[in-house]
Protein backbone atom coordinates (compact mmCIF):
# COMPACT_ATOMS: atom_id res chain seq x y z
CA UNK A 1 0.00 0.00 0.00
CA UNK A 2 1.25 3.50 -0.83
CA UNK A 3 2.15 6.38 1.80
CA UNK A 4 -0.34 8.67 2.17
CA UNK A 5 1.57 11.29 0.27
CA UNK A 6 2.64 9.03 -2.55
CA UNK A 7 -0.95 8.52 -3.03
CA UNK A 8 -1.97 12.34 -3.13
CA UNK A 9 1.29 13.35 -5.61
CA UNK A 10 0.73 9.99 -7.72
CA UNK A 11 -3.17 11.35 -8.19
CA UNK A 12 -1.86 15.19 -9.00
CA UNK A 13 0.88 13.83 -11.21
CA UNK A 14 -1.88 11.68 -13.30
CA UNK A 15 -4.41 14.57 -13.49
CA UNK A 16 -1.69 16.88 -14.25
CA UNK A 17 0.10 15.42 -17.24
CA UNK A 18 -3.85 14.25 -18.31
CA UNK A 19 -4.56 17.90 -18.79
CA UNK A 20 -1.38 18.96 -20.49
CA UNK A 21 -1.84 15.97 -22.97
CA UNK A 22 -5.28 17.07 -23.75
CA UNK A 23 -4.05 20.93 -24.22
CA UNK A 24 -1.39 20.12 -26.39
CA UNK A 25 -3.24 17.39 -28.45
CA UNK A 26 -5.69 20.76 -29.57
CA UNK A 27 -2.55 21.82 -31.36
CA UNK A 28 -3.35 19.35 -33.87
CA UNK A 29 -5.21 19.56 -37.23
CA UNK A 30 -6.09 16.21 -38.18
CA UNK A 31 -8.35 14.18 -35.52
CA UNK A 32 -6.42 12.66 -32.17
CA UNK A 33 -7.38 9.03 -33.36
CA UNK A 34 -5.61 9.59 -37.13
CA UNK A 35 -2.57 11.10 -35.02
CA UNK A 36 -2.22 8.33 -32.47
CA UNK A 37 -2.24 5.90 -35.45
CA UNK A 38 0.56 7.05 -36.96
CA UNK A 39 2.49 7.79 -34.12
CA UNK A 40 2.10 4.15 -32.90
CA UNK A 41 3.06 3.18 -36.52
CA UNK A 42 6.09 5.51 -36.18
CA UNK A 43 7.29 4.02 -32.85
CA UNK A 44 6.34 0.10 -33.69
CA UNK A 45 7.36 0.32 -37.00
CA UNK A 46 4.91 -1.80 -39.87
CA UNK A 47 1.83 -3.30 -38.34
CA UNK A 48 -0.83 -5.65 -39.20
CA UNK A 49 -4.58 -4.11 -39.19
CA UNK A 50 -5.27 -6.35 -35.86
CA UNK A 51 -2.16 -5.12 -34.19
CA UNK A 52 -2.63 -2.08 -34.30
CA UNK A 53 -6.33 -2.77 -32.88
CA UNK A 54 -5.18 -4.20 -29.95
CA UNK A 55 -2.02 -1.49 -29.31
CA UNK A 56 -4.79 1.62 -29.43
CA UNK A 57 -7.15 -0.69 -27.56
CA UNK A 58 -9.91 -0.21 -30.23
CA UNK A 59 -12.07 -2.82 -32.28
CA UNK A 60 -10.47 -4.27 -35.52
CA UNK A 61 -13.50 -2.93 -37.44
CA UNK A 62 -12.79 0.42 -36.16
CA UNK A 63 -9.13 0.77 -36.78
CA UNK A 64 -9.66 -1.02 -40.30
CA UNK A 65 -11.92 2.20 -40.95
CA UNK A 66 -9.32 4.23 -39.91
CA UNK A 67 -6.37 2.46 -42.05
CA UNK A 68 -8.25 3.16 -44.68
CA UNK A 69 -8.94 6.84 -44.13
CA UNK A 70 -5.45 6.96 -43.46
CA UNK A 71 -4.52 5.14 -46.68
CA UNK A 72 -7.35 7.10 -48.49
CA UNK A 73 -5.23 10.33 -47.72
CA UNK A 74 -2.04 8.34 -48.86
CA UNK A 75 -0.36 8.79 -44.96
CA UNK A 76 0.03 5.08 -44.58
CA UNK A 77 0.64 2.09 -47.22
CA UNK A 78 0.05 -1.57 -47.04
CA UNK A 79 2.42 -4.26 -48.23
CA UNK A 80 2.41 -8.17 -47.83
CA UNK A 81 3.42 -9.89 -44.88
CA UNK A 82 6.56 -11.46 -45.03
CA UNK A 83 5.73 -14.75 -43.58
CA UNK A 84 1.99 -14.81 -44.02
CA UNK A 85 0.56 -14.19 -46.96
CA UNK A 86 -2.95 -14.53 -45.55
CA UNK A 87 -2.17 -10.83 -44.57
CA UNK A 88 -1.05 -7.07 -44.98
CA UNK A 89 1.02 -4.67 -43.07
CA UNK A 90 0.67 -1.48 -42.98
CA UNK A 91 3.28 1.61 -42.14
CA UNK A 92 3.75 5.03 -42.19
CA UNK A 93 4.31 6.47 -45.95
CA UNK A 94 6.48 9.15 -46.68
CA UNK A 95 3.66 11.81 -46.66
CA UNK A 96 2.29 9.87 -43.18
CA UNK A 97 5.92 10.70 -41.80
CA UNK A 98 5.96 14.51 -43.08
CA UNK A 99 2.60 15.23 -41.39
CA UNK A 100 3.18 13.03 -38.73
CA UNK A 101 6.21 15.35 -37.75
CA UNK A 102 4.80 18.84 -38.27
CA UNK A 103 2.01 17.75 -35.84
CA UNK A 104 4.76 17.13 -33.15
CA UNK A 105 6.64 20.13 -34.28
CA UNK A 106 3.35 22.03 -33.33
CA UNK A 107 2.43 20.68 -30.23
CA UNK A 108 6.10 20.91 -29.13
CA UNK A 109 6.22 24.72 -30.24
CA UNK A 110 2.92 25.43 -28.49
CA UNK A 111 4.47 24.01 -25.07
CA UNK A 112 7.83 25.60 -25.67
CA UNK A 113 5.91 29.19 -26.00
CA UNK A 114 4.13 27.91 -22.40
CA UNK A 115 6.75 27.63 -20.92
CA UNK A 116 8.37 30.74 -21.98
CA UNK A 117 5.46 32.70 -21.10
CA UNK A 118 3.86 31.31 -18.04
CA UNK A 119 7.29 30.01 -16.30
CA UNK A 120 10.17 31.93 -14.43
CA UNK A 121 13.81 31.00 -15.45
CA UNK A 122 14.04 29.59 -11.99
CA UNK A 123 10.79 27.34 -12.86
CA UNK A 124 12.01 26.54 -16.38
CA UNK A 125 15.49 25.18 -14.88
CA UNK A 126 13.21 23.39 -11.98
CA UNK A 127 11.31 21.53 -14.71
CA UNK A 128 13.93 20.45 -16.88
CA UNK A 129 15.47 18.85 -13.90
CA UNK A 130 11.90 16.94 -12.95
CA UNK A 131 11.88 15.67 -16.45
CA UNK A 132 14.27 12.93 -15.70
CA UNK A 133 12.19 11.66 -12.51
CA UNK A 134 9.00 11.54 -15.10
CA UNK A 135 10.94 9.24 -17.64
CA UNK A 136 11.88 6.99 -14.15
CA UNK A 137 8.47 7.10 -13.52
CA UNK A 138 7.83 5.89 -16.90
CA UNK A 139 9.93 3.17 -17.50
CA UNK A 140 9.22 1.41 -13.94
């Protein structure tokens, strides 16, 4: 069981970095669900249709809708699998990748003019430094 205090910092932490998340994902232009697609495509590399369904947690009907939205827009491609040809992969295309990194590059611009405006250099120095706990946090 957690102390106390872990408990109330562990529940401010969570609602905390919730909110920023949400902020920052208004920075987008295309919709959240088309974003996190690619992104998991850009971190896991070429995916089947049901892989992908279970990484974002979401039916296979549903994220076969969105592959092919995504392919529609020509963001994402499919190719055969390389040891079963019963299926397809599918992976970020070169125009996928392009618009896949100006959406960071906006969302990380947004925050970077937050902090700038809303933080003292004292704060700005205090959260760099807290970054590294965050990533501890992360990869327990």
């Amino acid at each position: 069981m957690p102390l106390p205090e872990s408990a109330a910092v562990a529940a401010e932490l969570r609602a905390a970095t919730g909110q920023l998340t949400r902020r920052v994902k208004r920075e987008d232009r295309m919709p959240v669900g088309q974003v996190t697609v690619l992104g998991a495509l850009d971190r896991s590399g070429a995916m089947t249709t049901s892989e992908l369904a279970a990484d974002q947690r979401v039916r296979p009907q549903s994220m076969a809708r969105a592959v092919g939205l995504l392919m529609d827009q020509g963001l994402i491609t499919r190719r055969a699998h390389p040891t079963d040809g019963r299926k397809s992969l599918v992976e970020l295309s070169v125009a996928g990748r392009a618009l896949l990194e100006e959406e960071r590059g906006r969302r990380t611009d947004w925050l970077a003019h937050a902090i700038e405006s809303e933080l003292s250099p004292e704060e700005r120095e205090l959260l760099a430094r807290a970054i590294g706990l965050v990533e501890r946090l992360a990869a327990h």
